[in-house]
C-alpha atoms as a PDB file:
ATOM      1  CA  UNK A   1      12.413 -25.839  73.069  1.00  0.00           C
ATOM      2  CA  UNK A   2      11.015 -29.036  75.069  1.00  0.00           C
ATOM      3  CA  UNK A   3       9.260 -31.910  72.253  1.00  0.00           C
ATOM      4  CA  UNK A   4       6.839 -33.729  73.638  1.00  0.00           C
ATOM      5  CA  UNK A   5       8.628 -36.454  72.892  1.00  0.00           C
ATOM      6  CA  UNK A   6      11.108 -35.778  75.370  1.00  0.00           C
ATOM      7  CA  UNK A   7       8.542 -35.619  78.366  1.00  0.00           C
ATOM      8  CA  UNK A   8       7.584 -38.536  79.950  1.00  0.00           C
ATOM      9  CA  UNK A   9       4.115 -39.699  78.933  1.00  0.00           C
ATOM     10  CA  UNK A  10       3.034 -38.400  82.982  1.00  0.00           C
ATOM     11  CA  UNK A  11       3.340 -34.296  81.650  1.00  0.00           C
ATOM     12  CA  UNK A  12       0.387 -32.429  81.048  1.00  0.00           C
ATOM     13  CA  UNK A  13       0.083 -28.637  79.951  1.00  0.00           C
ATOM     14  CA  UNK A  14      -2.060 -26.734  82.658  1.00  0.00           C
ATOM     15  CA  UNK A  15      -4.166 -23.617  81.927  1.00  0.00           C
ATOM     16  CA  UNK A  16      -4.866 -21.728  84.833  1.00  0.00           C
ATOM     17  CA  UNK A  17      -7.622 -18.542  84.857  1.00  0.00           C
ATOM     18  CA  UNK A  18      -7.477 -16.229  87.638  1.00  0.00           C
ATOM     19  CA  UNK A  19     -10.902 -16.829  89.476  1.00  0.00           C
ATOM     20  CA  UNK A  20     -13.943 -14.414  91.036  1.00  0.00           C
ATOM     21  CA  UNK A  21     -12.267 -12.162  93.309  1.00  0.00           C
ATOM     22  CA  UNK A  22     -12.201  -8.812  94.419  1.00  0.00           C
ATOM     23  CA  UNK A  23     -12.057  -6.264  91.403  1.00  0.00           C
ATOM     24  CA  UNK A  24     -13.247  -9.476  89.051  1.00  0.00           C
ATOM     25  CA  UNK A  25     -16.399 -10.144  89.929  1.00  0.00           C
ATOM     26  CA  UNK A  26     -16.518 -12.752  86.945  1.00  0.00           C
ATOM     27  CA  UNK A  27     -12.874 -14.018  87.488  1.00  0.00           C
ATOM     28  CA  UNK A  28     -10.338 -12.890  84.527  1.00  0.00           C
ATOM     29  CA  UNK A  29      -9.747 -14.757  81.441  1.00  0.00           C
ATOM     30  CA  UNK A  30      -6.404 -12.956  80.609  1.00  0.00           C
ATOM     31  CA  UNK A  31      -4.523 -13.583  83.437  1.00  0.00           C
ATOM     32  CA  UNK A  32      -3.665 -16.914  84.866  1.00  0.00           C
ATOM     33  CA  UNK A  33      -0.803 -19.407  83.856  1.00  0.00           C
ATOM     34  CA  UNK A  34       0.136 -22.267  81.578  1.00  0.00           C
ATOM     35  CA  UNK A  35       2.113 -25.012  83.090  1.00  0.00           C
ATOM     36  CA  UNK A  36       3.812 -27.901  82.069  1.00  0.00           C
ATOM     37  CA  UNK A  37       3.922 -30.554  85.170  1.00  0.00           C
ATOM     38  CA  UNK A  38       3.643 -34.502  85.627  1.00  0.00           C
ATOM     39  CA  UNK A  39       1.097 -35.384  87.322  1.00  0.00           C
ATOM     40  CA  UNK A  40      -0.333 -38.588  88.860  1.00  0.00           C
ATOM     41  CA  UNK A  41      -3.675 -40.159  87.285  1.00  0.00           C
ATOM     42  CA  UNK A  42      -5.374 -38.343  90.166  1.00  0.00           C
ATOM     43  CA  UNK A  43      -3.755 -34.781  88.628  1.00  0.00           C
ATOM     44  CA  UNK A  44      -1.581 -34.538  91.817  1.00  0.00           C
ATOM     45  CA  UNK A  45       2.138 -33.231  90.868  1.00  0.00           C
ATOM     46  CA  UNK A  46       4.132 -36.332  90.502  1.00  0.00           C
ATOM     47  CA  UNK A  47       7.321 -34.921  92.908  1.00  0.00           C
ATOM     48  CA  UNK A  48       8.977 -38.274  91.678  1.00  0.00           C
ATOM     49  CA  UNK A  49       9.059 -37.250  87.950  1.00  0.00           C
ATOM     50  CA  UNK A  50       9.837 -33.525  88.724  1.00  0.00           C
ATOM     51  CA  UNK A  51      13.088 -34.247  90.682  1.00  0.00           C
ATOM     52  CA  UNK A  52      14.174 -36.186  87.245  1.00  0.00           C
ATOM     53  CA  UNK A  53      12.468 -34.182  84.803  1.00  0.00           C
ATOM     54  CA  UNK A  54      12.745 -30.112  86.876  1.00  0.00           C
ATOM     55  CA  UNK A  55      14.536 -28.426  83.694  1.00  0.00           C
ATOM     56  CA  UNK A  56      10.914 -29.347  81.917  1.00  0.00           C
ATOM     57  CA  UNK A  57       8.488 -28.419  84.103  1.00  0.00           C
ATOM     58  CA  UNK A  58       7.868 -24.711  83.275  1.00  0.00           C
ATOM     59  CA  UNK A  59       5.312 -21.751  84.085  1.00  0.00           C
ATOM     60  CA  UNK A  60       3.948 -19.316  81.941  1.00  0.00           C
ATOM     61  CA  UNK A  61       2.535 -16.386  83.750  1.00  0.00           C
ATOM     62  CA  UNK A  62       0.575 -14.218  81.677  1.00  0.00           C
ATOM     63  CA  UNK A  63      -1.639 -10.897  82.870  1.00  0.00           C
ATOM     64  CA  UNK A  64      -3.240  -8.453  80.668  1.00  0.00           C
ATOM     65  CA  UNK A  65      -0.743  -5.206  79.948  1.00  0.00           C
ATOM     66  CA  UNK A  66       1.906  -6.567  81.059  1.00  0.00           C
ATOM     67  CA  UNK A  67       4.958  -9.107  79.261  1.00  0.00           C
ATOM     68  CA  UNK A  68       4.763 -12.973  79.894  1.00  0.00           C
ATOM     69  CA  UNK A  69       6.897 -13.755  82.497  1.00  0.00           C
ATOM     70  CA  UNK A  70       8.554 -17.468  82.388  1.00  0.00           C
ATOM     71  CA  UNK A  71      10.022 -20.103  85.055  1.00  0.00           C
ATOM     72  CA  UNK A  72      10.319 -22.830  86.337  1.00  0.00           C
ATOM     73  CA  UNK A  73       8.514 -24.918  88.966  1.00  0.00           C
ATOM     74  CA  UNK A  74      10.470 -25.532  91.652  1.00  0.00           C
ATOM     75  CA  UNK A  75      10.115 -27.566  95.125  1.00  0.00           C
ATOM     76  CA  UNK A  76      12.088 -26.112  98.688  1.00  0.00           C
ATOM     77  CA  UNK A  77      13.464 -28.827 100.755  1.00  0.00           C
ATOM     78  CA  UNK A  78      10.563 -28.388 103.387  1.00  0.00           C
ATOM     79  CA  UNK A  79       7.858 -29.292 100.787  1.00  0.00           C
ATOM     80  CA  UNK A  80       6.207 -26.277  99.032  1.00  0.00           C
ATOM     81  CA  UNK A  81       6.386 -25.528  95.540  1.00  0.00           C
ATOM     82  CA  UNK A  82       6.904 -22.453  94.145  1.00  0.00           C
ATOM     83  CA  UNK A  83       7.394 -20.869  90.316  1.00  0.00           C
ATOM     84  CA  UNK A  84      10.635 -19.399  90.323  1.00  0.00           C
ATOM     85  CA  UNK A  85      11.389 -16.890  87.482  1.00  0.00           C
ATOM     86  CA  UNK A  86      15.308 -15.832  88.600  1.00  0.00           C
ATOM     87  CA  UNK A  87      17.259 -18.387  89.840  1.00  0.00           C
ATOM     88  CA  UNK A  88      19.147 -15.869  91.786  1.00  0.00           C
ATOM     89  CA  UNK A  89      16.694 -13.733  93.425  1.00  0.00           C
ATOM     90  CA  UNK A  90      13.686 -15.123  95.466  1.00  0.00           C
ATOM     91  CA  UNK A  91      11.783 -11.858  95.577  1.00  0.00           C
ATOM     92  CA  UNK A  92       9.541 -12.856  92.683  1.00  0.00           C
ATOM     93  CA  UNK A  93       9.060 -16.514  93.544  1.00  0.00           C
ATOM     94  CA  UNK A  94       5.516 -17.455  93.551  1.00  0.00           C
ATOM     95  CA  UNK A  95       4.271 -20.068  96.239  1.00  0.00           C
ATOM     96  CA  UNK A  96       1.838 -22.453  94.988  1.00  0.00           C
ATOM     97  CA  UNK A  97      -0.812 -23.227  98.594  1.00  0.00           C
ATOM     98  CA  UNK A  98      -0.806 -26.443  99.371  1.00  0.00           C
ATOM     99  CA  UNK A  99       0.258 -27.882  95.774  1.00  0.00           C
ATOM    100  CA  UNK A 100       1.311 -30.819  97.441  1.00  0.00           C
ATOM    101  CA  UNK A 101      -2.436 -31.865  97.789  1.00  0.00           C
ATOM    102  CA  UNK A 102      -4.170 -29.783  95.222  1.00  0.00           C
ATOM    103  CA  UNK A 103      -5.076 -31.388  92.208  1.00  0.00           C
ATOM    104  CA  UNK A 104      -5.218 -30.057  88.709  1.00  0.00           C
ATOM    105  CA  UNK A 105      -7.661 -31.242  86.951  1.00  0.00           C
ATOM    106  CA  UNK A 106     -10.368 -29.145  85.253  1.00  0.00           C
ATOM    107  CA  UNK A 107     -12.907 -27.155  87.512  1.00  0.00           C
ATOM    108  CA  UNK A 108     -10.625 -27.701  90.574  1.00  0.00           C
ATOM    109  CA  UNK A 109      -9.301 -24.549  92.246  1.00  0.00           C
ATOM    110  CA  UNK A 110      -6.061 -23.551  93.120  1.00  0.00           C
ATOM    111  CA  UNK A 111      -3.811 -20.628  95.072  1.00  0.00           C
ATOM    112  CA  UNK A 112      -0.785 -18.918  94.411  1.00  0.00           C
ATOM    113  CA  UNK A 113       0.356 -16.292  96.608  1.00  0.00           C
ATOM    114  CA  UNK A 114       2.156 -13.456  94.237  1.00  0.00           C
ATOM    115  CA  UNK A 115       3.962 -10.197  95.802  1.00  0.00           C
ATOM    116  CA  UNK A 116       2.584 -11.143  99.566  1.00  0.00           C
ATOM    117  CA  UNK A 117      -1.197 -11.594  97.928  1.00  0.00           C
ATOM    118  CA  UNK A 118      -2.773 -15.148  97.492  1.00  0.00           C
ATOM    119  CA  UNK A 119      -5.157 -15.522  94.427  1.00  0.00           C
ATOM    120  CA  UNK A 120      -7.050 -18.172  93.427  1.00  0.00           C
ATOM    121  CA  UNK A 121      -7.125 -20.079  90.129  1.00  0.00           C
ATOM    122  CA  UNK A 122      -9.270 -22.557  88.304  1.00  0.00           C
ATOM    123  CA  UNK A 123      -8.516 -25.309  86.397  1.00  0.00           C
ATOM    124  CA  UNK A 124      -9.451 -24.876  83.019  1.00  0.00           C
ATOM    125  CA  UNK A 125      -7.452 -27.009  80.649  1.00  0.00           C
ATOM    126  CA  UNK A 126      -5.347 -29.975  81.295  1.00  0.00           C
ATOM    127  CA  UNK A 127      -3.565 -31.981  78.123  1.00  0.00           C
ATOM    128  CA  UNK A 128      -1.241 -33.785  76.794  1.00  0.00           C
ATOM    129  CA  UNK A 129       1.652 -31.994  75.248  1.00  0.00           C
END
C-alpha cells in the first residue's frame, strides 16, 4: 500500500466521471477512474516525477457491473501515456489523448480511448493524498 508520506508532495488523487455521451445523456457517475499522478501547479502530469516515482502512479478504473480493474500509468517512448493493467499484454492498455497537454484540474475534460472507443471524462476531484 503507497502512504502518502512516501509520495512526493507534487501527487494528487484524480477522480474522473465519464461525461455526456451517447447512451448518457447526463454523463455517468459510476464509471470513470481514480488516479494517483504528480502534477505541475498548472495540473499538467509532471513526466519528471513519474519517471522517478512510475511504481506510484496508479489507475483505478471503475464501471458499474463490472470488477475494478487496477494499473499503472505508464508513458511509451514516443510520448503518449497510457494506463496499463498487464504488464505483459498491451491489448487492454488504455491511451490517455493528448495527456501530455491536458490538464487535470476540476471541470477540465479529458479522453481515454478504451477497446478502440475514445470517451471523454471530467475532472471532478483533485487532492492531496
Amino acid at each position: 500500500m503507497i502512504e502518502a508520506k512516501d509520495l512526493t508532495p507534487n501527487f494528487r488523487q484524480v477522480r474522473l466521471h465519464l461525461a455526456r455521451e451517447e447512451g448518457h445523456p447526463e454523463g455517468d457517475l459510476d464509471s470513470g477512474y481514480d488516479l494517483l499522478v504528480p502534477l505541475h501547479p498548472d495540473g499538467r502530469l509532471n513526466a519528471e516525477q513519474w519517471e522517478e516515482h512510475e511504481a506510484q502512479c496508479r489507475v483505478r478504473r471503475f464501471r458499474k457491473g463490472e470488477e475494478d480493474r487496477i494499473g499503472v500509468l505508464r508513458r511509451r517512448p514516443d510520448g503518449p501515456w497510457y494506463f496499463d493493467y498487464d504488464k505483459e499484454d498491451e491489448a487492454d492498455d488504455e491511451i490517455g489523448f493528448r495527456f501530455e497537454a491536458e490538464r487535470f484540474v476540476l471541470g477540465e475534460y479529458v479522453s481515454v480511448s478504451s477497446g478502440g472507443e475514445e470517451h471523454t471524462f471530467r475532472v471532478a476531484r483533485v487532492e492531496r493524498p
